[in-house]
N, C-alpha and C. Protein backbone atom coordinates (compact mmCIF):
# COMPACT_ATOMS: atom_id res chain seq x y z
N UNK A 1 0.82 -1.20 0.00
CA UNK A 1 0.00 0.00 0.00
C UNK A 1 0.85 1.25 0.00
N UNK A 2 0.14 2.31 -0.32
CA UNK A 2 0.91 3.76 -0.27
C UNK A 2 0.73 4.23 1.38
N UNK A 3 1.80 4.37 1.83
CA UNK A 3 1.59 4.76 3.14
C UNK A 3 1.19 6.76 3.27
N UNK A 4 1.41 7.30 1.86
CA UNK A 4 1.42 8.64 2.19
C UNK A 4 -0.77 8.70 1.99
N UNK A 5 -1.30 7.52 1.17
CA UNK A 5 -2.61 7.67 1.70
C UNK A 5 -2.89 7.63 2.90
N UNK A 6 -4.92 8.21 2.77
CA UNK A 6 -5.50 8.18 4.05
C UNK A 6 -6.28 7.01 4.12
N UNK A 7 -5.60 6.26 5.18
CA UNK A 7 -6.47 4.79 4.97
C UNK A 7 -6.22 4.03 4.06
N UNK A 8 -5.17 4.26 3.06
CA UNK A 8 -4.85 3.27 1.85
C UNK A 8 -5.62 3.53 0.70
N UNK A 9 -6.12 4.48 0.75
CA UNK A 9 -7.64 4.76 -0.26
C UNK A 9 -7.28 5.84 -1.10
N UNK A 10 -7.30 5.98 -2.15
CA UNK A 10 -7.09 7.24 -2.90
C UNK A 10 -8.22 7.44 -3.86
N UNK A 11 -8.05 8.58 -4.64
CA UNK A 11 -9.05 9.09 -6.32
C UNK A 11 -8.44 8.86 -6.78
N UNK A 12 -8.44 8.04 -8.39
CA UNK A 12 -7.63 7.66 -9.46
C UNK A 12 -8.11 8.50 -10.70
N UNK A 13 -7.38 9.53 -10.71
CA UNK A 13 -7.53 9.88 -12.14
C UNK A 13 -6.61 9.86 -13.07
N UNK A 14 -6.48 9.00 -14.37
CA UNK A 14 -5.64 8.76 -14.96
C UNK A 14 -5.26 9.98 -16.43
N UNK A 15 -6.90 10.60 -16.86
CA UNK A 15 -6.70 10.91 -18.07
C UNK A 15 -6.06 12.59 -17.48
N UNK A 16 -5.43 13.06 -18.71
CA UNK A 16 -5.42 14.30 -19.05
C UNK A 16 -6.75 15.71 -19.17
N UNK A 17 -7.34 15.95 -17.91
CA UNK A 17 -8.47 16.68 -17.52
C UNK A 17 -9.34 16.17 -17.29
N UNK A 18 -8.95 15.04 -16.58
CA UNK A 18 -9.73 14.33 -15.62
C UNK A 18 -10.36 15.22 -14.10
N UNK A 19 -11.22 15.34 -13.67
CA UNK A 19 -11.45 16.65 -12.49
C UNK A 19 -12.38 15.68 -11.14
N UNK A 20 -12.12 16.66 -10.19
CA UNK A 20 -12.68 15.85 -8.85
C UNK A 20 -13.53 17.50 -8.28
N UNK A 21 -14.36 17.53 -7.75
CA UNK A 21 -14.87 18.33 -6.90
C UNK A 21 -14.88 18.01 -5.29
N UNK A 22 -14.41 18.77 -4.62
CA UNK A 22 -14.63 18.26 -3.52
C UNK A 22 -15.10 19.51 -2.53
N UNK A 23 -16.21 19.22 -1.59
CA UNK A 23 -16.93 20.36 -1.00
C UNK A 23 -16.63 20.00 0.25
N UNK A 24 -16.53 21.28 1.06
CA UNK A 24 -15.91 21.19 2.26
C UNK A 24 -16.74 22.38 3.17
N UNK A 25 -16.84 21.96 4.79
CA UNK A 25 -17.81 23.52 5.17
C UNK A 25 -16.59 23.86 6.06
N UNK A 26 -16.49 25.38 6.02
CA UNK A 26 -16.04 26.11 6.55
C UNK A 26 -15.90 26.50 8.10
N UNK A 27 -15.79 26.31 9.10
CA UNK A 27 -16.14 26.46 10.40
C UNK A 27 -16.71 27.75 10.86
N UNK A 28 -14.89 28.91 10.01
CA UNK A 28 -15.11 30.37 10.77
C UNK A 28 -14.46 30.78 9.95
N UNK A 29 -14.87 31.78 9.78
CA UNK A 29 -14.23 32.82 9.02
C UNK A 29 -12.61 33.12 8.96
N UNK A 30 -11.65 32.63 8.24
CA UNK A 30 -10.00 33.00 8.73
C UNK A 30 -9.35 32.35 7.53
N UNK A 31 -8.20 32.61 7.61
CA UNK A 31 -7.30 32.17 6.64
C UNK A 31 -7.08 30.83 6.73
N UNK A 32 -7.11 30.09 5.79
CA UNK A 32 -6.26 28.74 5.95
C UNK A 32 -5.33 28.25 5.13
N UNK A 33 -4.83 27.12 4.19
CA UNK A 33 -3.70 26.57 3.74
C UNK A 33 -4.41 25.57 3.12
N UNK A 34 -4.86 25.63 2.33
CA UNK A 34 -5.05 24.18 1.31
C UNK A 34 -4.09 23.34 0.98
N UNK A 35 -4.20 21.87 1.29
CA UNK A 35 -3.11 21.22 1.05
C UNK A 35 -3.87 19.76 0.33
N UNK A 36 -3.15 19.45 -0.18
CA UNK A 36 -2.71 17.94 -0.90
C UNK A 36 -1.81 16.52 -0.91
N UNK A 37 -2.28 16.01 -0.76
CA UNK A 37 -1.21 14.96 -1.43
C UNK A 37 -1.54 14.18 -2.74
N UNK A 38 -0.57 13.86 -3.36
CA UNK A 38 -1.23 13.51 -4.85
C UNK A 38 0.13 13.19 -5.59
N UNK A 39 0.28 12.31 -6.72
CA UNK A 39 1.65 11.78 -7.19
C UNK A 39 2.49 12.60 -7.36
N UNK A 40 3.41 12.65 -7.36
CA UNK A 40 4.93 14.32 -7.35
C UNK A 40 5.29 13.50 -8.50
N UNK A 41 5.13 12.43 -9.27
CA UNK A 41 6.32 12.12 -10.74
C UNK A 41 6.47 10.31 -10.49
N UNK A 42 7.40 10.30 -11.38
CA UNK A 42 7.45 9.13 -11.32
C UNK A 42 8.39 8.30 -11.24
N UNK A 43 8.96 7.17 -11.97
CA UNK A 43 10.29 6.05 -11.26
C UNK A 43 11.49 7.30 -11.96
N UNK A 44 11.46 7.92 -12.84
CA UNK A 44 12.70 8.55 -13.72
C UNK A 44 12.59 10.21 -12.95
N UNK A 45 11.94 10.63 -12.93
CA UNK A 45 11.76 12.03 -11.76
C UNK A 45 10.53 12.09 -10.97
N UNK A 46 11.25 12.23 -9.91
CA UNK A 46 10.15 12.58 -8.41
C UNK A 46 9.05 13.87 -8.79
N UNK A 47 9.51 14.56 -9.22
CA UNK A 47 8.72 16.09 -9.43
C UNK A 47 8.59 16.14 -10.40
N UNK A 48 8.06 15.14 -11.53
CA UNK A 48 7.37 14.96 -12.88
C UNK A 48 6.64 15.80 -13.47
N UNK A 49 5.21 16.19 -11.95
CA UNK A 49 3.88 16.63 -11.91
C UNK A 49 3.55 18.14 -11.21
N UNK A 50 5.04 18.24 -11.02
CA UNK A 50 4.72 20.07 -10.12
C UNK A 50 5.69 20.94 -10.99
N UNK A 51 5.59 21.71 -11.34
CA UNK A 51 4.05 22.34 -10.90
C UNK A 51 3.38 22.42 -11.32
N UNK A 52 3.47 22.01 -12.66
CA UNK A 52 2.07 22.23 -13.95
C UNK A 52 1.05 21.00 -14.65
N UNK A 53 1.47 19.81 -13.72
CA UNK A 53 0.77 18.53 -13.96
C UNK A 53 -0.58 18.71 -13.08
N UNK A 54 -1.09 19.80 -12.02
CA UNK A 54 -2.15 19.90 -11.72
C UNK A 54 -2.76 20.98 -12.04
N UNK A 55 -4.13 21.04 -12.14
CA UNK A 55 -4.92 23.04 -11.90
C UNK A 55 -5.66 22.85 -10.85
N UNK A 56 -5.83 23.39 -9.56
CA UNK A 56 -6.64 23.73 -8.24
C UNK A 56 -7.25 25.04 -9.20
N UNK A 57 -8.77 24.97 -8.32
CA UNK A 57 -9.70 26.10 -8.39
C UNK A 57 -10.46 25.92 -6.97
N UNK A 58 -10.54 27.17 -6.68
CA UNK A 58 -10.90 27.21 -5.48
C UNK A 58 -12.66 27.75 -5.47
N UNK A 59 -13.71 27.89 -5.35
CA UNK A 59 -14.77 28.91 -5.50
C UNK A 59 -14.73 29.45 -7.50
N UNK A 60 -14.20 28.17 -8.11
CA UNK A 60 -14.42 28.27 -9.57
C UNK A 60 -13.06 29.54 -10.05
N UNK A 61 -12.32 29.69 -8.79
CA UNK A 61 -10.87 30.84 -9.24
C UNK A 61 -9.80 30.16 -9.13
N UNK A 62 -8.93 30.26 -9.50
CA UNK A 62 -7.58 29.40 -10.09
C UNK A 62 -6.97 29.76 -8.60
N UNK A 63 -5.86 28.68 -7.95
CA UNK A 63 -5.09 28.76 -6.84
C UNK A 63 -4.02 28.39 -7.12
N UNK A 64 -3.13 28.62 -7.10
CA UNK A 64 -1.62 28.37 -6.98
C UNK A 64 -1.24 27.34 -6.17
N UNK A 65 -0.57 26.20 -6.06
CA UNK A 65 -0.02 24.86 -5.32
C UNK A 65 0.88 24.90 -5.37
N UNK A 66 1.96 24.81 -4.34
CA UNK A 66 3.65 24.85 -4.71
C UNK A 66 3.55 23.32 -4.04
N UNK A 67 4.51 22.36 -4.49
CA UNK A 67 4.97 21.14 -4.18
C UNK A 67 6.19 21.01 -2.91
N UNK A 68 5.46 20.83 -1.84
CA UNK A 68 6.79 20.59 -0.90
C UNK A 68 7.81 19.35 -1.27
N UNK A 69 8.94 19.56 -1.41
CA UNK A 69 9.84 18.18 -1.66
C UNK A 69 9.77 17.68 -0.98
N UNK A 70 10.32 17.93 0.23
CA UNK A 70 10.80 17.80 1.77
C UNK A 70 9.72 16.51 1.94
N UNK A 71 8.02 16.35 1.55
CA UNK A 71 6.95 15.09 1.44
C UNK A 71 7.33 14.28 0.76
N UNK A 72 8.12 14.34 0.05
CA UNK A 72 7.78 13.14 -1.45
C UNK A 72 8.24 12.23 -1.02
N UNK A 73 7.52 11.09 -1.30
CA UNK A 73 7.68 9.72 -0.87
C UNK A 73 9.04 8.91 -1.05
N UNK A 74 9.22 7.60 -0.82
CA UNK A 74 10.21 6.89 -1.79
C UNK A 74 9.84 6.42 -2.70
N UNK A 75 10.07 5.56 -4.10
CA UNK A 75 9.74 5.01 -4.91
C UNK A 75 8.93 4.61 -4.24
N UNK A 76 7.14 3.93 -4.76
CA UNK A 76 6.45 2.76 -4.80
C UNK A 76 6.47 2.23 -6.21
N UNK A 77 5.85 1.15 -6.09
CA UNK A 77 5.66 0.56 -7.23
C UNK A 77 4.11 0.54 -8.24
N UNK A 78 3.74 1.10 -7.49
CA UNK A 78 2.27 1.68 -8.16
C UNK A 78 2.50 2.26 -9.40
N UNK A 79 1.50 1.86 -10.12
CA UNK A 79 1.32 2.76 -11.36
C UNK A 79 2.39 3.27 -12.35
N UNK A 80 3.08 1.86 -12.18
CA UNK A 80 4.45 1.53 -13.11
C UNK A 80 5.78 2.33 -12.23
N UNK A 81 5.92 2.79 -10.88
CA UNK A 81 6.52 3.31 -10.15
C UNK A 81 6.28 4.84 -9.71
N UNK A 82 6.00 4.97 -8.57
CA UNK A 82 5.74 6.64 -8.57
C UNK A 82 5.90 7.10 -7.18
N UNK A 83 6.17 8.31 -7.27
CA UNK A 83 5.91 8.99 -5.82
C UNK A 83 5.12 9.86 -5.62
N UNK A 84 5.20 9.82 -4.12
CA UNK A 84 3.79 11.26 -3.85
C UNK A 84 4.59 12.33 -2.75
N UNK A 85 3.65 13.35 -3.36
CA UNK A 85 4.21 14.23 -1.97
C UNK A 85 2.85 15.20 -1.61
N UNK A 86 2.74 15.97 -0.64
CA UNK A 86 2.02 17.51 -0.70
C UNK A 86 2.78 18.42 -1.50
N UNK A 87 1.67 19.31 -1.81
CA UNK A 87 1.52 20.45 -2.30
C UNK A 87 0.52 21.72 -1.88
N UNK A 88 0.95 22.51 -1.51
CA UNK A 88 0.08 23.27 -0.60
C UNK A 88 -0.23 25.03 -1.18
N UNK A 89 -1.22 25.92 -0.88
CA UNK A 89 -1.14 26.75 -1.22
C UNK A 89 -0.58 27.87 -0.18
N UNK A 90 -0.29 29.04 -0.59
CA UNK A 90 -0.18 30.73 0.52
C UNK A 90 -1.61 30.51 0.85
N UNK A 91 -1.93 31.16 2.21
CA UNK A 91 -2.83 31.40 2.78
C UNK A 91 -3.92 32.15 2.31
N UNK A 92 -5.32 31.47 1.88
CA UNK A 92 -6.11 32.02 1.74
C UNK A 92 -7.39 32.71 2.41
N UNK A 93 -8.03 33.05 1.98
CA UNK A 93 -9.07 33.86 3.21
C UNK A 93 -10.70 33.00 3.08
N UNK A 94 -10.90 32.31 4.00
CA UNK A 94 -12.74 31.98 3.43
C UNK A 94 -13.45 32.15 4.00
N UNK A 95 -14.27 32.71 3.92
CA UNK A 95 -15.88 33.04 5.08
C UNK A 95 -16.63 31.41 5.23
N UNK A 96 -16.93 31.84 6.41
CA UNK A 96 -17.83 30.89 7.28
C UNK A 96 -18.60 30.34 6.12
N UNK A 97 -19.17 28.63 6.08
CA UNK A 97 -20.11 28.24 4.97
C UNK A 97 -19.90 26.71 4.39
């Protein structure tokens, strides 16, 4: 299994604009940090996929993701070999909701 999953469980999207929505409620009003984990590249480079192998939209507006290295996994053997890491955004602002 991938130990950088939650629970061993992931979203598989394979194609080229393949998309996921995911809705989330807000508690309180304040800044937070959107983060990720999701494949960083593969058996020939770790950072294959950052920075331009993903697009985040936040509220249907484009967000910026920088790829922490410092996460990226070791080789697995998944998906012909790959690694994962986070990728996270600058602090954004969201109202309560």
């Amino acid at each position: 299994g991938n130990g950088s999953m939650s629970n061993g469980e992931a979203v598989t999207m394979y194609d080229q604009g393949d998309q996921i929505n995911i809705s989330f409620e807000v508690p309180e009003e304040r800044e937070f940090t959107i983060k990720v984990n999701l494949r960083s590249g593969h058996r020939s480079n770790p950072v294959a996929y950052w920075p331009s192998g993903y697009l985040f939209q936040l509220d249907g507006e484009n967000v910026t993701l920088a790829g922490d290295e410092s996460s990226i996994s070791d080789l697995l053997s998944s998906y012909g070999g790959s690694h994962f890491g986070n990728m996270e955004s600058e602090k954004v602002f969201l109202s309560a909701g």
